[in-house]
Protein backbone atom coordinates (compact mmCIF):
# COMPACT_ATOMS: atom_id res chain seq x y z
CA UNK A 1 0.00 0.00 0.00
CA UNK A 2 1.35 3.43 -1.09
CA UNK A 3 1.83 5.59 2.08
CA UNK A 4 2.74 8.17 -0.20
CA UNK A 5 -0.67 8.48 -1.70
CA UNK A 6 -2.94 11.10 -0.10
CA UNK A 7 -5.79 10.40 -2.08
CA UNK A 8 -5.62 6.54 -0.90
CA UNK A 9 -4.60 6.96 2.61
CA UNK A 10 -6.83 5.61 5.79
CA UNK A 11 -7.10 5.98 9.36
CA UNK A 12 -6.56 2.63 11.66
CA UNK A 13 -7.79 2.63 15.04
CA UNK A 14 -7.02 -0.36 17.03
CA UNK A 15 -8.91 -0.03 20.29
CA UNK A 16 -8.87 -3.16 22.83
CA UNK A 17 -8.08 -3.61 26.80
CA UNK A 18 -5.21 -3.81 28.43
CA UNK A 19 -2.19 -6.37 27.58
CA UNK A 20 -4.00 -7.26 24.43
CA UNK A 21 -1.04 -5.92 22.22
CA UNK A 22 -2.36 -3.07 21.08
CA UNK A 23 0.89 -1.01 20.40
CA UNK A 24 2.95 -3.75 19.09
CA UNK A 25 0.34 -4.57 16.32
CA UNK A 26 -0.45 -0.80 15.44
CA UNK A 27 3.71 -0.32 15.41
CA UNK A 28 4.43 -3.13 12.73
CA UNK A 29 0.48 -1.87 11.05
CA UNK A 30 1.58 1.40 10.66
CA UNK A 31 5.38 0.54 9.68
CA UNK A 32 3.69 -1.99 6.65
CA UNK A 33 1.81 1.05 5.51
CA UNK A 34 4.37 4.02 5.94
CA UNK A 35 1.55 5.84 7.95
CA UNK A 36 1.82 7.85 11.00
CA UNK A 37 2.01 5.60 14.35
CA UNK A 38 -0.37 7.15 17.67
CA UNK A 39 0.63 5.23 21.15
CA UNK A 40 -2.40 7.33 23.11
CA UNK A 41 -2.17 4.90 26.08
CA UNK A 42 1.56 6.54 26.22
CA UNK A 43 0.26 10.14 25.93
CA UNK A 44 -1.94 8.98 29.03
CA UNK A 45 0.94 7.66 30.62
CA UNK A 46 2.49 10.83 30.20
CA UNK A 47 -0.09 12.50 32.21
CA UNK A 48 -0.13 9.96 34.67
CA UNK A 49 3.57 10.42 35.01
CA UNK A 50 3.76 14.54 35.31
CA UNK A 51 0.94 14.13 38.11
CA UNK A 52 2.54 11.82 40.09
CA UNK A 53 6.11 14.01 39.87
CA UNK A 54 3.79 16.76 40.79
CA UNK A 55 2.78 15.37 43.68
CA UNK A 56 -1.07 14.79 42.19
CA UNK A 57 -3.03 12.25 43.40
CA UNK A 58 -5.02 10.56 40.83
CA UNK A 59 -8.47 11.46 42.44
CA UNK A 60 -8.03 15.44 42.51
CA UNK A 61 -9.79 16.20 39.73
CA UNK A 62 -9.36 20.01 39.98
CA UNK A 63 -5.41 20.15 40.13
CA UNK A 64 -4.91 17.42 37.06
CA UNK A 65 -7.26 19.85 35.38
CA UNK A 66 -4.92 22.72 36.10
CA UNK A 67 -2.26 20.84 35.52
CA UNK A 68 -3.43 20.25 31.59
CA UNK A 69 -2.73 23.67 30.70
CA UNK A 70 0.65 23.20 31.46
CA UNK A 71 0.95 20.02 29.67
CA UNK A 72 2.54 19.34 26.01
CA UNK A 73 2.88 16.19 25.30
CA UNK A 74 4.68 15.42 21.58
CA UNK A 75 5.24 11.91 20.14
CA UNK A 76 8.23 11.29 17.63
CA UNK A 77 9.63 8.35 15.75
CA UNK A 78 12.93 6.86 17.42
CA UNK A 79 15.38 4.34 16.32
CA UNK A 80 13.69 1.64 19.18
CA UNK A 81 9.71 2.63 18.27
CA UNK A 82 8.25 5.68 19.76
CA UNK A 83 9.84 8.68 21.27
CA UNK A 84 7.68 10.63 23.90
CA UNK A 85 8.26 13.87 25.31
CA UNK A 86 6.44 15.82 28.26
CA UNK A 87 7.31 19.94 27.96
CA UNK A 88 10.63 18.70 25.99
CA UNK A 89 11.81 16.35 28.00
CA UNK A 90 12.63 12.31 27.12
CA UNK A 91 10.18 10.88 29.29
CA UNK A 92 9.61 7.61 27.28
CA UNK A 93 11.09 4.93 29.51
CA UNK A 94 9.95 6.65 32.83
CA UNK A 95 6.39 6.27 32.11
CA UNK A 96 6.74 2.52 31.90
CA UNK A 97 6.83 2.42 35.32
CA UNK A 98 4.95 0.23 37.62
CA UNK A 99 3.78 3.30 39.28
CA UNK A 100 2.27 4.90 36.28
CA UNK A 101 0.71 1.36 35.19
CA UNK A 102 -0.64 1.63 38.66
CA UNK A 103 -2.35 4.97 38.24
CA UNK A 104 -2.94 5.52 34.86
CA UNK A 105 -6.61 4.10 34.39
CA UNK A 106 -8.09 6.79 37.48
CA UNK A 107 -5.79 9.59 35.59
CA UNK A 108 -7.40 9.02 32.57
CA UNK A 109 -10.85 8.54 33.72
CA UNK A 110 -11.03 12.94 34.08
CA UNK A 111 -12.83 14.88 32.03
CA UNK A 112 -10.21 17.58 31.60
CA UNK A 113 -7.37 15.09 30.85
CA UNK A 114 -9.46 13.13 27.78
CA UNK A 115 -10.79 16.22 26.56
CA UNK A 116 -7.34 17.44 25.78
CA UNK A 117 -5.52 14.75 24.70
CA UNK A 118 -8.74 13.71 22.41
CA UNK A 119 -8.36 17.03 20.66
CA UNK A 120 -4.75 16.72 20.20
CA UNK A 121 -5.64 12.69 18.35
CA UNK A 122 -7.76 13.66 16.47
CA UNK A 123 -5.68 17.36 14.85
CA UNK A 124 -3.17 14.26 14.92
CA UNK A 125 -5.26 12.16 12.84
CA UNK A 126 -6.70 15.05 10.36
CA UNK A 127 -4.40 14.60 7.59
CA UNK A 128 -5.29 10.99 7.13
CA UNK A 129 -2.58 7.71 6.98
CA UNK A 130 -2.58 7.61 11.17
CA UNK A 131 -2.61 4.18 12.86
CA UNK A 132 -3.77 4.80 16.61
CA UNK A 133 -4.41 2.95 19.43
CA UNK A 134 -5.82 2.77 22.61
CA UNK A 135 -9.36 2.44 24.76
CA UNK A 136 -11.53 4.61 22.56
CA UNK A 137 -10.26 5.15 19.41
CA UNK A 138 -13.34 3.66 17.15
CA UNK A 139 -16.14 4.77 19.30
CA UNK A 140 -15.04 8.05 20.40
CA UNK A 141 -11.70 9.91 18.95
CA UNK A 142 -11.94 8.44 15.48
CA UNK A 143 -15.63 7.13 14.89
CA UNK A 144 -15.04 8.02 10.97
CA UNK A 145 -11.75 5.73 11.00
CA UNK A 146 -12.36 3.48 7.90
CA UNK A 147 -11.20 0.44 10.23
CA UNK A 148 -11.56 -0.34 13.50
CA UNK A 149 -10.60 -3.08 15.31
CA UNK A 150 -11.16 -4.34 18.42
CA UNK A 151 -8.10 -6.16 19.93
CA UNK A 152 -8.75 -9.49 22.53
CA UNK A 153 -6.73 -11.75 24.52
CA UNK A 154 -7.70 -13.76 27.64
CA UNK A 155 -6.85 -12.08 31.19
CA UNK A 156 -4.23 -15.12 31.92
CA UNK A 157 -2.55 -14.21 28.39
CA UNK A 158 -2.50 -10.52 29.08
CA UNK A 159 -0.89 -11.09 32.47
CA UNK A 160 1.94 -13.52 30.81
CA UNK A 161 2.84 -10.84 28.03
CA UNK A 162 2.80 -7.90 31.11
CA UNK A 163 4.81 -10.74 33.32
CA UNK A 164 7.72 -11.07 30.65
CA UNK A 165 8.09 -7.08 29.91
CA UNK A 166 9.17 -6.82 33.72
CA UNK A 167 12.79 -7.18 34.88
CA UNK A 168 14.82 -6.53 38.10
CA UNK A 169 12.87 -4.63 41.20
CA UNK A 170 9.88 -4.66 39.05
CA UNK A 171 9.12 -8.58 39.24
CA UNK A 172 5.47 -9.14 40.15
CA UNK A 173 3.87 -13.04 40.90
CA UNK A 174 1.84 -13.57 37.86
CA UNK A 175 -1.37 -14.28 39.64
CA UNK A 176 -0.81 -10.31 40.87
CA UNK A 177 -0.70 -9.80 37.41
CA UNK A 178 -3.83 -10.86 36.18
CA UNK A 179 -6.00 -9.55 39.23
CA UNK A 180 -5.05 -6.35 38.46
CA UNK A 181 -5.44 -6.53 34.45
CA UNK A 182 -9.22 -7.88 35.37
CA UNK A 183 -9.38 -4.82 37.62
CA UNK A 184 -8.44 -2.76 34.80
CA UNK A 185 -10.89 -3.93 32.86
CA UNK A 186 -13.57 -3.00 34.94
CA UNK A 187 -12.13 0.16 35.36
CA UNK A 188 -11.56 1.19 31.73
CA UNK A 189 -15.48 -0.18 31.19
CA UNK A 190 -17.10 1.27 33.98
CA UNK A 191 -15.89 4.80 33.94
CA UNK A 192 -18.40 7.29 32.76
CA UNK A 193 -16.57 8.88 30.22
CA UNK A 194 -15.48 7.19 26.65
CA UNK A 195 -15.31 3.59 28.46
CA UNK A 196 -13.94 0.95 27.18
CA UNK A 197 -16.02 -0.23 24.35
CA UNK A 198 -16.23 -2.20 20.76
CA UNK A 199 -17.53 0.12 18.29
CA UNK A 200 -20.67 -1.73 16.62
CA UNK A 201 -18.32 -1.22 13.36
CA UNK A 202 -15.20 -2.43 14.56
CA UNK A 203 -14.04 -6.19 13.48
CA UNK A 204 -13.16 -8.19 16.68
CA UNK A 205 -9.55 -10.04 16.51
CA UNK A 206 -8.44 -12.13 19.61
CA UNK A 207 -5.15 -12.60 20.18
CA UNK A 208 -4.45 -15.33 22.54
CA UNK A 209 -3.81 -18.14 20.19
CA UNK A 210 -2.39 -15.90 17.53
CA UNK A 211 1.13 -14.58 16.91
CA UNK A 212 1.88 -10.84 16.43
CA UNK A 213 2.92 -11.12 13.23
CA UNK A 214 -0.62 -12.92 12.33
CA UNK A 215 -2.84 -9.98 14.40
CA UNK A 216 -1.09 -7.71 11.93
CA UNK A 217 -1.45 -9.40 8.60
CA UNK A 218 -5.42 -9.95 9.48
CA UNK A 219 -5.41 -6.21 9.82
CA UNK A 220 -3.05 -5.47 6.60
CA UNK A 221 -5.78 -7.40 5.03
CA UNK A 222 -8.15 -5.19 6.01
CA UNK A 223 -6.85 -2.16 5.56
CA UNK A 224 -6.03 -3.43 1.63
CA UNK A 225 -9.67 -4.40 1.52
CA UNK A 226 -11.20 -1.21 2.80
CA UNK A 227 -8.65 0.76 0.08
CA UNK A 228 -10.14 -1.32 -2.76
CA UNK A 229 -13.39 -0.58 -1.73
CA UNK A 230 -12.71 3.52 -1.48
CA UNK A 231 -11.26 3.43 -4.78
């Protein structure tokens, strides 16, 4: 597919819960297509990350919304995937934290922090050939995204693929794990704003028996599909 093209060029959202491999998939999606790539969980990870340096807990609605005016968040390519920056600084491996992973769900449940961040998506997203991903992204920032997908994996599978990113002081028992990807869950679909949710449009692809490499040629497949059909 010609990335180059204007005329031809899609958007890709790739919503789905936690673990599912969401920004792997949308990584290689976007690198197959020479589009744009969107990590939004890590812009919300940036947010999570400048409150808790700020001394913000995650409930105080009124300070995280001051503190959005005060916010830039910019996302660049890097030679190991995504580069993100908060105000200019390299903040990319910080907010991989376990204390951001903790915190980041409550952060991102405030109205002032989604409306922001949604409005920077979807100026991202405006010029077409974007691949984003995240909790939202089909029903909410991009409902006119020409495909959605909806990204699955069981709760055991989730907590095995969160298990093997941690190393040294991080270590956490699996079973730990998976209570708190199921608690998550919950989280992401109970909140009252943009929840956690397949658009009715989206096409639902579960990952626990499948490879990455075989989420992102079902999606390829789609996206070559949907371009024929625009044509």
């Amino acid at each position: 597919m010609d990335g180059g093209n204007m005329s031809s060029r899609i958007n890709v959202a790739i919503d789905g819960p936690a673990g599912a491999g969401k920004s792997t998939v949308a990584r290689k999606v976007a690198q197959q297509l020479g589009y744009v790539y969107i990590d939004t969980g890590a812009m919300y990870r940036a947010v999570a990350y400048a409150a808790n340096r700020a001394g913000i807990p995650a409930s105080d609605a009124a300070r995280l919304s001051e503190l959005m005016t005060t916010v830039e968040i910019s996302l660049e390519p890097g030679a190991d995937g995504q580069l993100v920056r908060l105000n200019g600084e390299d903040i990319t491996t910080a907010i991989r934290s376990r204390e951001v992973t903790l915190q980041v769900s409550e952060i991102a449940s405030h109205e002032s922090v989604r409306i922001k961040l949604v409005e920077m998506q979807r100026g991202l997203a405006a010029m077409k050939g974007i691949v984003m991903d995240g909790r939202d992204i089909g029903s909410h920032v991009l409902p006119n995204a020409e495909v959605k997908v909806f990204l699955i994996a069981s709760a055991r599978v989730r907590a095995l693929r969160r298990f093997q990113e941690l190393s040294g002081s991080e270590i956490v028992p699996l079973e730990q794990l998976e209570k708190e990807i199921v608690e998550r869950d919950r989280s992401d679909e109970s909140r009252q704003i943009s929840p956690l949710t397949c658009a009715k449009d989206a096409v639902v692809v579960d990952s626990t028996e499948l490879s990455i490499d075989q989420v992102v040629t079902v999606i390829l497949d789609l996206c070559r599909t949907k371009t024929v059909e625009a044509k």
